[in-house]
N, C-alpha and C. Protein backbone atom coordinates (compact mmCIF):
# COMPACT_ATOMS: atom_id res chain seq x y z
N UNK A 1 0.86 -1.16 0.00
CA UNK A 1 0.00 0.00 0.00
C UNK A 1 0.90 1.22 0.00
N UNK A 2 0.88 1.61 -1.37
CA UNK A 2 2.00 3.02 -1.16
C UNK A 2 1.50 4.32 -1.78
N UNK A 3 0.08 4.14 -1.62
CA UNK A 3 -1.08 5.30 -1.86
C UNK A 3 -1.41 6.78 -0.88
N UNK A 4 -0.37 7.61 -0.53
CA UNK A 4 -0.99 8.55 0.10
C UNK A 4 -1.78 9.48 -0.19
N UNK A 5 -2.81 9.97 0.73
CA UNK A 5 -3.90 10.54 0.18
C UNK A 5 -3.66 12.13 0.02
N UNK A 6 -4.35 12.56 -1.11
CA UNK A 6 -3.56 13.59 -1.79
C UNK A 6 -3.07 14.76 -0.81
N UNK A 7 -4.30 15.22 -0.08
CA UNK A 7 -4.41 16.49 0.76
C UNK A 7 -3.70 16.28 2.02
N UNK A 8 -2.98 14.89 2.42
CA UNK A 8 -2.09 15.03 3.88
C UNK A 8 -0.89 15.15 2.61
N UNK A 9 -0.46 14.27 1.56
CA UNK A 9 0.89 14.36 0.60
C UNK A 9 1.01 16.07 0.43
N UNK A 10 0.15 16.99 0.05
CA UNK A 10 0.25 17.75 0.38
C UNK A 10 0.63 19.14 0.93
N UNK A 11 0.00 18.28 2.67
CA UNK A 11 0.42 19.10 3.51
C UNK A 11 1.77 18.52 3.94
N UNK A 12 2.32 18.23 3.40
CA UNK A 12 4.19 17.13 3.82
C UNK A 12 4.67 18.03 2.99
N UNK A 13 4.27 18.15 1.66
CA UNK A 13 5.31 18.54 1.10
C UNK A 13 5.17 20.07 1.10
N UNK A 14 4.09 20.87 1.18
CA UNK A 14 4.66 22.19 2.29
C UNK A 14 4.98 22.29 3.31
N UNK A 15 5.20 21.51 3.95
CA UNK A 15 5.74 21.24 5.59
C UNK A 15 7.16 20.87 5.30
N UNK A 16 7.86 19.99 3.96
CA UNK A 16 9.24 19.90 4.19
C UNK A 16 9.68 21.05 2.89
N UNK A 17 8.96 22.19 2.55
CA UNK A 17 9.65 22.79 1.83
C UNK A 17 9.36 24.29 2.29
N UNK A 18 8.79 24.40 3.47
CA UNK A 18 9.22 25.69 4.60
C UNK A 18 8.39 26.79 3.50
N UNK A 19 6.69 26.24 3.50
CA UNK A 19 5.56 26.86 3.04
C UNK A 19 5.25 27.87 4.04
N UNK A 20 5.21 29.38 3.82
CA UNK A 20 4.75 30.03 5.07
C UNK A 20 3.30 29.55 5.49
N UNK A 21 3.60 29.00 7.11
CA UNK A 21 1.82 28.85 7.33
C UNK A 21 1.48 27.22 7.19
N UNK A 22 2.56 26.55 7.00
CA UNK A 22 2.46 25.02 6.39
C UNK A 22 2.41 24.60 7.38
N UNK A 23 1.41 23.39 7.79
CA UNK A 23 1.06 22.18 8.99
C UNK A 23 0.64 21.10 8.68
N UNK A 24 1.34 20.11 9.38
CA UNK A 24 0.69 19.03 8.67
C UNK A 24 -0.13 18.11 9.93
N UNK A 25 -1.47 17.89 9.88
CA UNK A 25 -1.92 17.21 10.64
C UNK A 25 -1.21 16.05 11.18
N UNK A 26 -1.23 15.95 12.50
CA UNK A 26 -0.93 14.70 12.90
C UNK A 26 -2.34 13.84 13.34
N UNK A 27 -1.58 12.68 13.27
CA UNK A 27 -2.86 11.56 13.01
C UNK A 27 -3.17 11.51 14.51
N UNK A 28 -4.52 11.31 14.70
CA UNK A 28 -4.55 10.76 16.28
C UNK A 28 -5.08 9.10 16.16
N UNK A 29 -4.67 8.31 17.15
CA UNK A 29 -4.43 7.13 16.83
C UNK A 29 -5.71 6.58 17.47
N UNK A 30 -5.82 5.64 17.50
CA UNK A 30 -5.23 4.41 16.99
C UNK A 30 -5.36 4.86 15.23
N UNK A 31 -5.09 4.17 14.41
CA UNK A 31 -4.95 3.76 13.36
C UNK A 31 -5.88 2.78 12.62
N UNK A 32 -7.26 3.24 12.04
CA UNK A 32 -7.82 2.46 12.02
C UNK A 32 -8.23 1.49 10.41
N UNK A 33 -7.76 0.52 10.28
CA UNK A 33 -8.02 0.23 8.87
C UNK A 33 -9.41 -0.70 8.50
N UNK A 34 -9.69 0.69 7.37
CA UNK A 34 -11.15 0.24 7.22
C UNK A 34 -10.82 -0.62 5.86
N UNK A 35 -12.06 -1.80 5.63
CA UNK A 35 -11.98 -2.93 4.38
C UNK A 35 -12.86 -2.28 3.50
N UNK A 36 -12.19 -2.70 3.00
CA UNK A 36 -13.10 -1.80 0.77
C UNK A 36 -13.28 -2.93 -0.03
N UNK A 37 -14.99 -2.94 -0.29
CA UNK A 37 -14.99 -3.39 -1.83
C UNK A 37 -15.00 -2.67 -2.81
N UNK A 38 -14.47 -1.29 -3.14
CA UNK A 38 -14.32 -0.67 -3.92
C UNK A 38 -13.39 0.39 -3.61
N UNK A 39 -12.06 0.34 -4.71
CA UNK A 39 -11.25 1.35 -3.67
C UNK A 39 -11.37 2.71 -4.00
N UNK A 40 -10.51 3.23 -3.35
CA UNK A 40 -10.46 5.07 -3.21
C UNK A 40 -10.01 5.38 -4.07
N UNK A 41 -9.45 6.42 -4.47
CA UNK A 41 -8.22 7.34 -5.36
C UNK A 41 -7.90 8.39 -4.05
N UNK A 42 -6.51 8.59 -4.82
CA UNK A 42 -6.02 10.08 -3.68
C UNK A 42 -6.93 11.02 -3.52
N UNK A 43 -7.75 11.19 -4.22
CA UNK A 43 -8.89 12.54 -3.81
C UNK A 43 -10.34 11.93 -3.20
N UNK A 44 -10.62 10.77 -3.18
CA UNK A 44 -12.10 10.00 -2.99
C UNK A 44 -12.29 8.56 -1.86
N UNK A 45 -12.85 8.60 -1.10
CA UNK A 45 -12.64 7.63 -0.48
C UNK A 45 -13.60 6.55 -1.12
N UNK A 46 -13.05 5.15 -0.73
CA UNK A 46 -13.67 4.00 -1.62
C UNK A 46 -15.11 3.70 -0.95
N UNK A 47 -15.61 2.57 -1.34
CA UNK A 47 -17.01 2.08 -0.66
C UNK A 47 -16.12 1.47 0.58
N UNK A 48 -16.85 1.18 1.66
CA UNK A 48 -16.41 0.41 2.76
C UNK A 48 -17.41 -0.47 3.00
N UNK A 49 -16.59 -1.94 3.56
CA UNK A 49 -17.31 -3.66 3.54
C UNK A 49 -18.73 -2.95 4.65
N UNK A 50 -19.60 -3.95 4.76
CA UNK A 50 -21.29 -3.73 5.24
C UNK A 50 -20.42 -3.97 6.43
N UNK A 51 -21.29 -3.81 7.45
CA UNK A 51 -21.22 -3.62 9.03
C UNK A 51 -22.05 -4.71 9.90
N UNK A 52 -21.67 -5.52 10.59
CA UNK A 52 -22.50 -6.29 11.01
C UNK A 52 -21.21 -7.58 11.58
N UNK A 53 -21.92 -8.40 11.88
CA UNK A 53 -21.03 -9.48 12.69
C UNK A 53 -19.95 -8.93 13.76
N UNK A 54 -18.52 -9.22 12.97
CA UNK A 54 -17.36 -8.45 13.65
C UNK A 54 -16.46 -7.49 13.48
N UNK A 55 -17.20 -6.97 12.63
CA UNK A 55 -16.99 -5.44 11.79
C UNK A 55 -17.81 -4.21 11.74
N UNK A 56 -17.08 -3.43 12.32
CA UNK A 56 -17.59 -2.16 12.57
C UNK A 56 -17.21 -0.87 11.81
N UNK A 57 -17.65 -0.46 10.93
CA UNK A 57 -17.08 0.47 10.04
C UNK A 57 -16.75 2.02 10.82
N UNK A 58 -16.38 3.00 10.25
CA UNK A 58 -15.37 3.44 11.12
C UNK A 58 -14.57 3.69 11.89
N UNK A 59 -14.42 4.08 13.28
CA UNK A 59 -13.68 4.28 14.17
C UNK A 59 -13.55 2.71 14.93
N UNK A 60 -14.55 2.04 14.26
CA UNK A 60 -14.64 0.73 14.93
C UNK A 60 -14.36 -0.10 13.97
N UNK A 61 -13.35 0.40 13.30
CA UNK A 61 -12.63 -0.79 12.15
C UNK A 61 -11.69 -1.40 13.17
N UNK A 62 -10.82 -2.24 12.77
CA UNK A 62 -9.96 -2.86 13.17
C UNK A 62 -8.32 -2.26 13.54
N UNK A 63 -8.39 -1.70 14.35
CA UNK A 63 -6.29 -0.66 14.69
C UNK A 63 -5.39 -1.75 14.11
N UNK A 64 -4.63 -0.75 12.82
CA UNK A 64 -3.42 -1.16 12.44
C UNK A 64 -2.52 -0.42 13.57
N UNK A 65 -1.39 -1.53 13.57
CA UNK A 65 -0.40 -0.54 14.76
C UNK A 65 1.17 -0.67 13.78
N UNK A 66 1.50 0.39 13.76
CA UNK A 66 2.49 -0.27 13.33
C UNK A 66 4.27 0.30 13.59
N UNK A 67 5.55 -0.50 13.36
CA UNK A 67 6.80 -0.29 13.97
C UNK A 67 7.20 1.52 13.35
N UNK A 68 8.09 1.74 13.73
CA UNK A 68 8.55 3.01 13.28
C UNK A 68 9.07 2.67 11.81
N UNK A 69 9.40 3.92 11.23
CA UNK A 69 9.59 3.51 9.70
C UNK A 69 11.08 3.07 9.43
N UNK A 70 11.40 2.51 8.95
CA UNK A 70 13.01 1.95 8.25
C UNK A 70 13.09 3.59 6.91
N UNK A 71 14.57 3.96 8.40
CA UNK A 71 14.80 5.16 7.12
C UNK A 71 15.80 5.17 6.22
N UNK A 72 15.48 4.24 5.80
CA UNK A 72 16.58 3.77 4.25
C UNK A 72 15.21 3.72 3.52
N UNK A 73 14.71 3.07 3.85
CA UNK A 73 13.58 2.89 2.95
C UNK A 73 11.83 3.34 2.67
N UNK A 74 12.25 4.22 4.31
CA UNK A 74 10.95 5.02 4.59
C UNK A 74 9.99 4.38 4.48
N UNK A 75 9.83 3.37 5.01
CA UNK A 75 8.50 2.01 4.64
C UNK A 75 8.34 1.28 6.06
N UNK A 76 7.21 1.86 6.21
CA UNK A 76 6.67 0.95 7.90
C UNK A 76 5.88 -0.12 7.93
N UNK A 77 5.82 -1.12 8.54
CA UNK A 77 5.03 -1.76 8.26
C UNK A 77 4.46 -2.38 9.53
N UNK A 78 2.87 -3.26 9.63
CA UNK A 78 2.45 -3.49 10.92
C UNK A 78 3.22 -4.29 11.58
N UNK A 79 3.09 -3.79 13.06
CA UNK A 79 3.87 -4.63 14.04
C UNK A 79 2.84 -5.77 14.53
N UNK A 80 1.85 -5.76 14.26
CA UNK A 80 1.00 -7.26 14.43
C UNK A 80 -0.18 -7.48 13.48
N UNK A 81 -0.96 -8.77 13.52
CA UNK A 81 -2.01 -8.84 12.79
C UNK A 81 -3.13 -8.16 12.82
N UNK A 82 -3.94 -7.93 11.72
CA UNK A 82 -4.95 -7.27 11.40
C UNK A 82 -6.33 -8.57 11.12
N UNK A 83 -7.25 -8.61 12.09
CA UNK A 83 -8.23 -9.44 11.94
C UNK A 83 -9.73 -9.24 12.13
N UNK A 84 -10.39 -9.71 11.09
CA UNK A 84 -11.78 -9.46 11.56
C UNK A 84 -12.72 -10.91 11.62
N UNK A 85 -13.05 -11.67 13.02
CA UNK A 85 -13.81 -12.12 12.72
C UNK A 85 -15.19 -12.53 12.90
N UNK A 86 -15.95 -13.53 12.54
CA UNK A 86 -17.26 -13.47 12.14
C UNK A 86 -18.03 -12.44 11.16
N UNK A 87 -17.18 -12.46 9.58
CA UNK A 87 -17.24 -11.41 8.73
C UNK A 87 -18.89 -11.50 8.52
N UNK A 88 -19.36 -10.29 8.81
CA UNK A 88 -20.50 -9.59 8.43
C UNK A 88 -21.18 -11.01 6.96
N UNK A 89 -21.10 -10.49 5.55
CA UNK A 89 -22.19 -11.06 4.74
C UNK A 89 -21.07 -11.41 3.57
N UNK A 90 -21.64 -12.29 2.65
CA UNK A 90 -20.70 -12.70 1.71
C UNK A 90 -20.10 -11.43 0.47
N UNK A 91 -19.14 -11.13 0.63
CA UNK A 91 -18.61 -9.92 -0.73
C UNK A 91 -17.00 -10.22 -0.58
N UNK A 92 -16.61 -9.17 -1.33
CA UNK A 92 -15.55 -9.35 -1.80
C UNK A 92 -14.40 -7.94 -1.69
N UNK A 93 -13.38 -8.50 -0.57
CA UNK A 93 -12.42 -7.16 0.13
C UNK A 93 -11.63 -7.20 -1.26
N UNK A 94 -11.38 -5.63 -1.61
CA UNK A 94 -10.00 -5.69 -2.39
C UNK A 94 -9.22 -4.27 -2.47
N UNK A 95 -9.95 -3.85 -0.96
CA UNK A 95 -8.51 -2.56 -0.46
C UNK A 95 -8.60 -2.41 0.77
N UNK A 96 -7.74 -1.60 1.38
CA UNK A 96 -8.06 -0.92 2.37
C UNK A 96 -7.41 0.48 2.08
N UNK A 97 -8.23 0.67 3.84
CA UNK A 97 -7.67 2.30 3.81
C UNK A 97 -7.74 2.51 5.44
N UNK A 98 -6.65 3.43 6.00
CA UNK A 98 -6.08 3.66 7.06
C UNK A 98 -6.64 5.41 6.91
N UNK A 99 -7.27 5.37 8.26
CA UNK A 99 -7.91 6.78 8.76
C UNK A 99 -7.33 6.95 10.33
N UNK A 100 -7.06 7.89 10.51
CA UNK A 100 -6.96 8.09 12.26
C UNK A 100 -8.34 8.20 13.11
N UNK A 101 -7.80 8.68 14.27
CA UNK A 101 -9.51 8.30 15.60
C UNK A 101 -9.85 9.84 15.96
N UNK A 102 -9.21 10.89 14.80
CA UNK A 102 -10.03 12.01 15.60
C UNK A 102 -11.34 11.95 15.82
N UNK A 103 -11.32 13.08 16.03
CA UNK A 103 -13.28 13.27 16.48
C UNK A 103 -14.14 13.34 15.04
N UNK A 104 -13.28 13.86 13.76
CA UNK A 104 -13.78 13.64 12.12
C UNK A 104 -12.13 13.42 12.01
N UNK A 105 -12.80 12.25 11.74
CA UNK A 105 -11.16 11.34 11.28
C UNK A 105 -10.88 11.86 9.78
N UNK A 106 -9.47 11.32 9.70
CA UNK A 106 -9.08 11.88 8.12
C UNK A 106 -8.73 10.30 7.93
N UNK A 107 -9.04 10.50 6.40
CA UNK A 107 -8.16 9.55 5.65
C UNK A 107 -6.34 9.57 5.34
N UNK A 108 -5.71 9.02 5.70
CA UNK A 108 -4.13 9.17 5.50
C UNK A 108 -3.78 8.29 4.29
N UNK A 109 -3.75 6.75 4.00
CA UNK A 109 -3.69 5.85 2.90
C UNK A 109 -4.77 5.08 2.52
N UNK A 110 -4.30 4.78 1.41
CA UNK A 110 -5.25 3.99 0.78
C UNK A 110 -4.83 2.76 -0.07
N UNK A 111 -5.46 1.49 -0.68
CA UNK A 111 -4.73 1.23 -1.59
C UNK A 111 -5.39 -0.34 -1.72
N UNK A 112 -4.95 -1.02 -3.12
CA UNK A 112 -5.59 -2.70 -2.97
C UNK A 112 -5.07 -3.72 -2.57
N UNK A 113 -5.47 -4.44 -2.30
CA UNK A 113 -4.76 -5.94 -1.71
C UNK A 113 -3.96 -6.31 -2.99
N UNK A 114 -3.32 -7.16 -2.80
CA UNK A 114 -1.98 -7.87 -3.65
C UNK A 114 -3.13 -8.91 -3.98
N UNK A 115 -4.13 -9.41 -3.68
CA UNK A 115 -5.38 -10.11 -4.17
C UNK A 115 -6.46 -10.37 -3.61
N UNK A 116 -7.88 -10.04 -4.10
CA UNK A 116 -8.78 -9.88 -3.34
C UNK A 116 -9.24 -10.77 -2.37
N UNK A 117 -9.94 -10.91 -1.74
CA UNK A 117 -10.51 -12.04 -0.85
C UNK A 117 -11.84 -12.14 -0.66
N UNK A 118 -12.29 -12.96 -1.46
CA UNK A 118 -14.08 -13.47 -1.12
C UNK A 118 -14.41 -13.85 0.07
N UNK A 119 -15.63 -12.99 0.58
CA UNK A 119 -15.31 -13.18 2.02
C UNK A 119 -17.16 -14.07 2.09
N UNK A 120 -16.87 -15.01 3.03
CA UNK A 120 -18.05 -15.41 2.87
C UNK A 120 -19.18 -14.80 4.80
N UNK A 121 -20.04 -15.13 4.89
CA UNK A 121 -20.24 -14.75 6.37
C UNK A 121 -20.40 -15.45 7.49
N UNK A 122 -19.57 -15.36 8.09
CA UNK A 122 -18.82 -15.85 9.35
C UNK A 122 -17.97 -16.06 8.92
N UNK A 123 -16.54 -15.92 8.05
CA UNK A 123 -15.33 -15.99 7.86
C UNK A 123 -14.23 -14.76 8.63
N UNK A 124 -13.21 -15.41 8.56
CA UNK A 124 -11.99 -14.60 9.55
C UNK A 124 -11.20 -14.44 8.18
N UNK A 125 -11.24 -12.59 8.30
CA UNK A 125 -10.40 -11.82 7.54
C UNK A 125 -9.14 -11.54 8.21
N UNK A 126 -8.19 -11.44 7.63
CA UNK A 126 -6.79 -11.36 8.16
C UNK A 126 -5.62 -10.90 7.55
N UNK A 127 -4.92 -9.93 7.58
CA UNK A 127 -3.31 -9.07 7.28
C UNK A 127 -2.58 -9.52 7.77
N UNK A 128 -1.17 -10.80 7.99
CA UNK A 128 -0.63 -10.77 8.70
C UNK A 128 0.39 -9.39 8.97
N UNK A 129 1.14 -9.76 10.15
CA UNK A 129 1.87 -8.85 11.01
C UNK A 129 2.83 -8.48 9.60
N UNK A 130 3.16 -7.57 9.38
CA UNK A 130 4.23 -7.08 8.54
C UNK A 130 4.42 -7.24 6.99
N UNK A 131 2.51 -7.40 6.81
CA UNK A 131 1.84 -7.66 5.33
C UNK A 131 1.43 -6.26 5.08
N UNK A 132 1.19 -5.80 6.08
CA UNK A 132 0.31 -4.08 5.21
C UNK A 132 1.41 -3.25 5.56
N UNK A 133 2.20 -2.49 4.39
CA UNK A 133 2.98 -1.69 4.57
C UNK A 133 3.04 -0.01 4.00
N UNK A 134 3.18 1.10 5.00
CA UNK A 134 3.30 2.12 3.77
C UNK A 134 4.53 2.44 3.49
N UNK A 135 4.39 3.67 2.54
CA UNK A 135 5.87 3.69 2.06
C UNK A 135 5.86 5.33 1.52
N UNK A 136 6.87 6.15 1.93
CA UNK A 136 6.78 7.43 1.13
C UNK A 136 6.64 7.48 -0.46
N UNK A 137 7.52 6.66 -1.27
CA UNK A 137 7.36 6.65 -2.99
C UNK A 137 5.79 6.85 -3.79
């Protein structure tokens, strides 16, 4: 996932090029990654999976947590698994997207799975630990 969303990319890059007046939100955490059957673009957020069973769409998605970034490569990735289960109804995940827990959360990334997953209902969705990664590029 190496999709940042346009309006925090942004505010980074007037923040590292000493924009008078430049700020860049910081995220308030947890970190929450919501499941998409339809993804976003940098300006639009995608559809997000139905709500029900063990999924809670927004603030009650599932917390990605993840290690500090490797600065060679500016690429962080989760420090544990990402799981949802007793999945809500039968469809089909093929993104996510990472929002913070303000009080009107923002979107920060976005992006698709390396391959979708038919999810049926009562199934256990799952990222392992150090599968969802972002990346500045």
């Amino acid at each position: 996932m190496a999709n940042l969303v346009a309006v925090h990319g942004a505010q980074l890059v007037d923040a590292s090029t000493d924009q008078a007046g430049a700020s860049v939100r910081v995220s308030t955490g947890p970190i929450k990654c919501r499941l998409m059957t339809a993804n976003g673009s940098a300006t639009a957020a995608g559809t997000e999976v139905a709500t029900g069973g063990g999924y809670t769409s927004g603030t009650g998605a599932p917390t990605a947590t993840f290690g500090a970034a490797n600065t060679t490569t500016a690429t962080a990735a989760t420090s544990g698994a990402i799981n949802v289960t007793n999945y809500p109804r039968a469809e089909t995940v093929v993104g996510v997207e990472l929002w913070d827990s303000a009080g009107t959360p923002a979107r920060k990334w976005f992006g698709a799975l390396a391959s979708s997953k038919t999810m049926a209902s009562g199934d256990t969705f799952s990222i392992a630990a150090g599968a969802l990664t972002v990346q500045d590029l």
